[in-house]
N, C-alpha and C. Protein backbone atom coordinates (compact mmCIF):
# COMPACT_ATOMS: atom_id res chain seq x y z
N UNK A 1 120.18 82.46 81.83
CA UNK A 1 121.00 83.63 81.54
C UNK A 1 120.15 84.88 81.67
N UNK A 2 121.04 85.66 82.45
CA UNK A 2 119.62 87.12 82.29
C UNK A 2 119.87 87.73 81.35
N UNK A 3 118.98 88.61 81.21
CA UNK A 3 118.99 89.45 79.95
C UNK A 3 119.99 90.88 80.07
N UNK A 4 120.48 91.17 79.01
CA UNK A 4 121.26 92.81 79.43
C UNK A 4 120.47 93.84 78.76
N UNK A 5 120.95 94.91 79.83
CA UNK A 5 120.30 95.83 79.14
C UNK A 5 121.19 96.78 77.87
N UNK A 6 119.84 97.38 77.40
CA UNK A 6 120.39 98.54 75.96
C UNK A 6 122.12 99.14 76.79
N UNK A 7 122.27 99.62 77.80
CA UNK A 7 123.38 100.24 78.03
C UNK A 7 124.55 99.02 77.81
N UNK A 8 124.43 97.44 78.10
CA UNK A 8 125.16 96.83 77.65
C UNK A 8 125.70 96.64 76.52
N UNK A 9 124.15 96.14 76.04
CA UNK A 9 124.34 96.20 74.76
C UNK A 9 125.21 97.16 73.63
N UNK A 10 124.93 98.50 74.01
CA UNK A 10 125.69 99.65 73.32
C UNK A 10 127.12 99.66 73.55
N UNK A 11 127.68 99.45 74.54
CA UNK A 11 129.09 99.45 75.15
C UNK A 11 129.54 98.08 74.50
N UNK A 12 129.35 96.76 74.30
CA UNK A 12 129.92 95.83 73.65
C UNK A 12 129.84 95.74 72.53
N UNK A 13 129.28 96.40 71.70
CA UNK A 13 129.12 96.76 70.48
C UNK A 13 130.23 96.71 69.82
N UNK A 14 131.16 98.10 70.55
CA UNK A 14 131.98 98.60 69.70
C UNK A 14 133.60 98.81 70.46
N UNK A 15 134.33 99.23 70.21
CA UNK A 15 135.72 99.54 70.91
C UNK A 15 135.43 100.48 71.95
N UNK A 16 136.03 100.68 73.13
CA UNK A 16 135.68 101.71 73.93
C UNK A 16 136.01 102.85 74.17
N UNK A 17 137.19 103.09 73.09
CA UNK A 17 138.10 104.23 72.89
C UNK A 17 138.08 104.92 74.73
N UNK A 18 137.50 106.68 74.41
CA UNK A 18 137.50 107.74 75.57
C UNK A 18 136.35 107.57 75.98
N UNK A 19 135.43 106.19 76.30
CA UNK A 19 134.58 106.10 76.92
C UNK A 19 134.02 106.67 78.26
N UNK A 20 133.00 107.02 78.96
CA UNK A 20 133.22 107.53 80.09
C UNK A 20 132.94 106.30 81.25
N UNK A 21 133.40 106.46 82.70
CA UNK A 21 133.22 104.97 83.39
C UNK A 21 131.61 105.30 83.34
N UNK A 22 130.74 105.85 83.56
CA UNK A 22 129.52 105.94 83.86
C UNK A 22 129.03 105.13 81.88
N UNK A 23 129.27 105.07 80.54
CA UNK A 23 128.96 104.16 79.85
C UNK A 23 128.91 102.59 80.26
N UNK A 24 129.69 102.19 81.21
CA UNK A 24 129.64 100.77 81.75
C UNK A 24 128.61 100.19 82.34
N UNK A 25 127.93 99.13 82.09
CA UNK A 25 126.61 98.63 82.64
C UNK A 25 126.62 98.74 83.79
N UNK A 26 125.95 99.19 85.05
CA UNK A 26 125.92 99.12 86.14
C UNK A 26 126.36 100.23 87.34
N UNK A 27 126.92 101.17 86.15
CA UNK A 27 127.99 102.12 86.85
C UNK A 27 126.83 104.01 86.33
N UNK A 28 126.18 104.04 87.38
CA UNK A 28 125.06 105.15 86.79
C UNK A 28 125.98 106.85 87.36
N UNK A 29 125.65 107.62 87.59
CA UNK A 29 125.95 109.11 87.85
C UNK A 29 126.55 108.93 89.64
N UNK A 30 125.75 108.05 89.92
CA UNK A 30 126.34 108.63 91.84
C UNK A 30 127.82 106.94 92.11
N UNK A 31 127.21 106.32 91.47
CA UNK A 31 128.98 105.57 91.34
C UNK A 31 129.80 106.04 90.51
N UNK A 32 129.64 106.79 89.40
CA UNK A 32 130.37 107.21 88.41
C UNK A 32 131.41 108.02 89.00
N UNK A 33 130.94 108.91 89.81
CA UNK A 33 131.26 109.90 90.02
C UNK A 33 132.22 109.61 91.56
N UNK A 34 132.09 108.78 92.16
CA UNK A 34 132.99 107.93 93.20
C UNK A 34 133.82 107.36 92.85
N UNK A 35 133.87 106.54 91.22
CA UNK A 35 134.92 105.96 90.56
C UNK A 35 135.73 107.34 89.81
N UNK A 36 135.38 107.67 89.66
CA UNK A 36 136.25 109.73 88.74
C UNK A 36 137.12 109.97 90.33
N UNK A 37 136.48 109.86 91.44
CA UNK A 37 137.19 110.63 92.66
C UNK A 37 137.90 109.78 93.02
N UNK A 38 138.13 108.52 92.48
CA UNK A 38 139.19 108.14 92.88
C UNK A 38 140.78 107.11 91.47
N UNK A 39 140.51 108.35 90.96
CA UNK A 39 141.10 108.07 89.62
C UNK A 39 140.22 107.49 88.79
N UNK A 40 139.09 106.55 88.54
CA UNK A 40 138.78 105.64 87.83
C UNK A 40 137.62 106.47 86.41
N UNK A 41 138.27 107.23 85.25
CA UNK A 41 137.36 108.49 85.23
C UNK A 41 136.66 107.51 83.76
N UNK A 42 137.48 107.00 83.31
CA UNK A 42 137.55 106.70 82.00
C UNK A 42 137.01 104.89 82.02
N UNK A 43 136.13 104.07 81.52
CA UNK A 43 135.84 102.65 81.12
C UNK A 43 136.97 102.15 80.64
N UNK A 44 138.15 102.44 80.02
CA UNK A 44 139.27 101.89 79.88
C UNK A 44 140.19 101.77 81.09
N UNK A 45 139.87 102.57 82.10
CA UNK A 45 140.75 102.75 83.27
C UNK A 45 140.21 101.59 84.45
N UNK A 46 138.76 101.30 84.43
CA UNK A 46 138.20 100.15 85.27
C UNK A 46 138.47 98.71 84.32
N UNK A 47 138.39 98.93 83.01
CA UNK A 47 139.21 97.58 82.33
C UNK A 47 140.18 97.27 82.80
N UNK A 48 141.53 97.94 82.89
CA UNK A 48 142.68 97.98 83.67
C UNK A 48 142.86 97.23 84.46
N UNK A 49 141.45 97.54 85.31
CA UNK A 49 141.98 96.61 87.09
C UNK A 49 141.17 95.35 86.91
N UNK A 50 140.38 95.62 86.01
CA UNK A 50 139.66 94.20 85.92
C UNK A 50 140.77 93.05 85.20
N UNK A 51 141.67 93.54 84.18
CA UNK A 51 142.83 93.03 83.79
C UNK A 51 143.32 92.49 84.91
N UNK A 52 144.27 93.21 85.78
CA UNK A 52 144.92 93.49 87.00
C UNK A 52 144.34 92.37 87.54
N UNK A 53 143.00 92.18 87.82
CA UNK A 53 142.67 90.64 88.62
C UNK A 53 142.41 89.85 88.15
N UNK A 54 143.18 89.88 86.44
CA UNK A 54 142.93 88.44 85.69
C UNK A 54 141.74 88.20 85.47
N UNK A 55 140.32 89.00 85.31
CA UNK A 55 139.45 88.71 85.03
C UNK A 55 138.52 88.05 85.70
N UNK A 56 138.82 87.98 86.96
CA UNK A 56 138.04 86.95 88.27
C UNK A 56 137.21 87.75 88.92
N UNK A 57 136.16 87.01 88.39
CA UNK A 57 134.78 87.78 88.77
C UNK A 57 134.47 88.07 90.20
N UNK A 58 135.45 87.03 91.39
CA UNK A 58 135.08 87.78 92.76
C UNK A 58 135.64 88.71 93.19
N UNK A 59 136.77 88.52 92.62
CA UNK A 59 137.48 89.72 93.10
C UNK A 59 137.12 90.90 92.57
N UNK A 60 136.73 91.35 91.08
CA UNK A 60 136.08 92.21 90.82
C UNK A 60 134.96 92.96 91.10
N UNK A 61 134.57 91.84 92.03
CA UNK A 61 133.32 92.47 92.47
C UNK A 61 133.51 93.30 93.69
N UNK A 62 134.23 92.49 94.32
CA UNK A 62 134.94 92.70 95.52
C UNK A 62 135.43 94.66 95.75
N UNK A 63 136.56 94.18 94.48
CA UNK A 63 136.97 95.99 94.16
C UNK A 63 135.65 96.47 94.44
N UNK A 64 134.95 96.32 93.27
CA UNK A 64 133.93 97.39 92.91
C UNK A 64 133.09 97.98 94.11
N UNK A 65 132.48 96.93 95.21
CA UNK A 65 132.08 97.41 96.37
C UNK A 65 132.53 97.97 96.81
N UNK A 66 134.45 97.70 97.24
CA UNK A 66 134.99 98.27 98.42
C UNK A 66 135.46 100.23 97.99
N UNK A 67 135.55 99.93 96.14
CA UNK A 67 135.91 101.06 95.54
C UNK A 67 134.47 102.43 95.41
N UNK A 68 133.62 101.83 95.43
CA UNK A 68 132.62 102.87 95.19
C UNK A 68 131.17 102.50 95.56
N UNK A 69 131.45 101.18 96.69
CA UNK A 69 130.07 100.88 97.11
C UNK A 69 128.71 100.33 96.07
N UNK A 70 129.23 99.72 94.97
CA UNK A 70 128.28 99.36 94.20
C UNK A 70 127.86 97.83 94.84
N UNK A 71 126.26 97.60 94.62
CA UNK A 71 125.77 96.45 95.17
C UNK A 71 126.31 95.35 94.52
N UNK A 72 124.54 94.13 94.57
CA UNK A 72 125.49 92.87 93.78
C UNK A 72 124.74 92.82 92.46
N UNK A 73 123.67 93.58 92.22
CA UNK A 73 123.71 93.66 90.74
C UNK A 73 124.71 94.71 89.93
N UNK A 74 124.63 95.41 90.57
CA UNK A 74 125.41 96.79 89.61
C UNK A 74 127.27 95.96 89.53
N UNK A 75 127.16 95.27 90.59
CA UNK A 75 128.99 94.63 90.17
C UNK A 75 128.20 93.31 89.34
N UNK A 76 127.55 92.48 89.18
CA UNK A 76 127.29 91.51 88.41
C UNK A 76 127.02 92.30 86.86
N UNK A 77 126.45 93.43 86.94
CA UNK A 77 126.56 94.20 85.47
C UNK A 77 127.28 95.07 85.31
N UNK A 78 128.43 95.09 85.72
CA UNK A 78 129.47 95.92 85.10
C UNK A 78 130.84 94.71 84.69
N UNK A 79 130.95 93.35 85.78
CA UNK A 79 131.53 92.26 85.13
C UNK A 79 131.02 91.92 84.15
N UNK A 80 129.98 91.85 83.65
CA UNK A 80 129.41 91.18 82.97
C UNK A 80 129.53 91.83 81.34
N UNK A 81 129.62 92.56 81.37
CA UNK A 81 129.92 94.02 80.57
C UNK A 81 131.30 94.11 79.84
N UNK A 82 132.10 94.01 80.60
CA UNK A 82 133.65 93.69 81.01
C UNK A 82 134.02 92.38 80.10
N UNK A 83 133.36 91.60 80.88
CA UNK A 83 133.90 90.21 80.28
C UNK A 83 133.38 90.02 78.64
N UNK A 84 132.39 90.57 78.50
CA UNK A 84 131.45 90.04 77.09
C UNK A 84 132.74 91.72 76.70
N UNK A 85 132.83 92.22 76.40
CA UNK A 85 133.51 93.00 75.84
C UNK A 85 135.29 92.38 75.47
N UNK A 86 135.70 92.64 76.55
CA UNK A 86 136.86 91.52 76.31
C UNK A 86 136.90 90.50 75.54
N UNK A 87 135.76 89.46 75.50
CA UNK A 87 135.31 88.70 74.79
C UNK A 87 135.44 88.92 73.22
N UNK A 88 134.97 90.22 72.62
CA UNK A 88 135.11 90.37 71.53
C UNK A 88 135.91 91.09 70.89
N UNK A 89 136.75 92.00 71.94
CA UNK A 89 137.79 92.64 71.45
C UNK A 89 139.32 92.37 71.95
N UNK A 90 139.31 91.24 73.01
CA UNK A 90 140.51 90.62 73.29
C UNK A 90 140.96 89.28 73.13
């Protein structure tokens, strides 16, 4: 299992209320800001679609590349993020 980092850690912590998408593991200032330009402004709003695909980690990943060009760690840590969150609050 790899390890997560503090930004994970902090985000599963707690509820995500008006989180911003750039709080999400994996998702730093120059994807953040590609996910905002195309609606995705808010970490509750990329929950959404991760909902939307039932929680299936390829396809999520899938989005995430085709949506804002994130590699295969930054989509392996922002599912990962996602799911352990869900995990404790769904």
């Amino acid at each position: 299992m790899s390890s997560t980092s503090q930004k994970h850690k902090d985000f599963v912590a707690e509820p995500m209320g008006e989180k911003s998408v750039m709080a999400l593991a994996g998702i730093g200032e120059v994807l953040g800001r590609r996910l905002e330009e195309k609606g995705f402004d808010k970490a509750y709003v990329v929950l959404g679609q991760f909902l939307v695909l039932r929680k299936d980690e390829e396809l999520f990943r899938e989005w995430l590349k085709d949506t804002c060009g994130a590699n295969t760690k930054q989509q392996g840590d922002c599912y990962s993020c996602l799911r352990e969150w869900c995990d404790s609050f769904l």
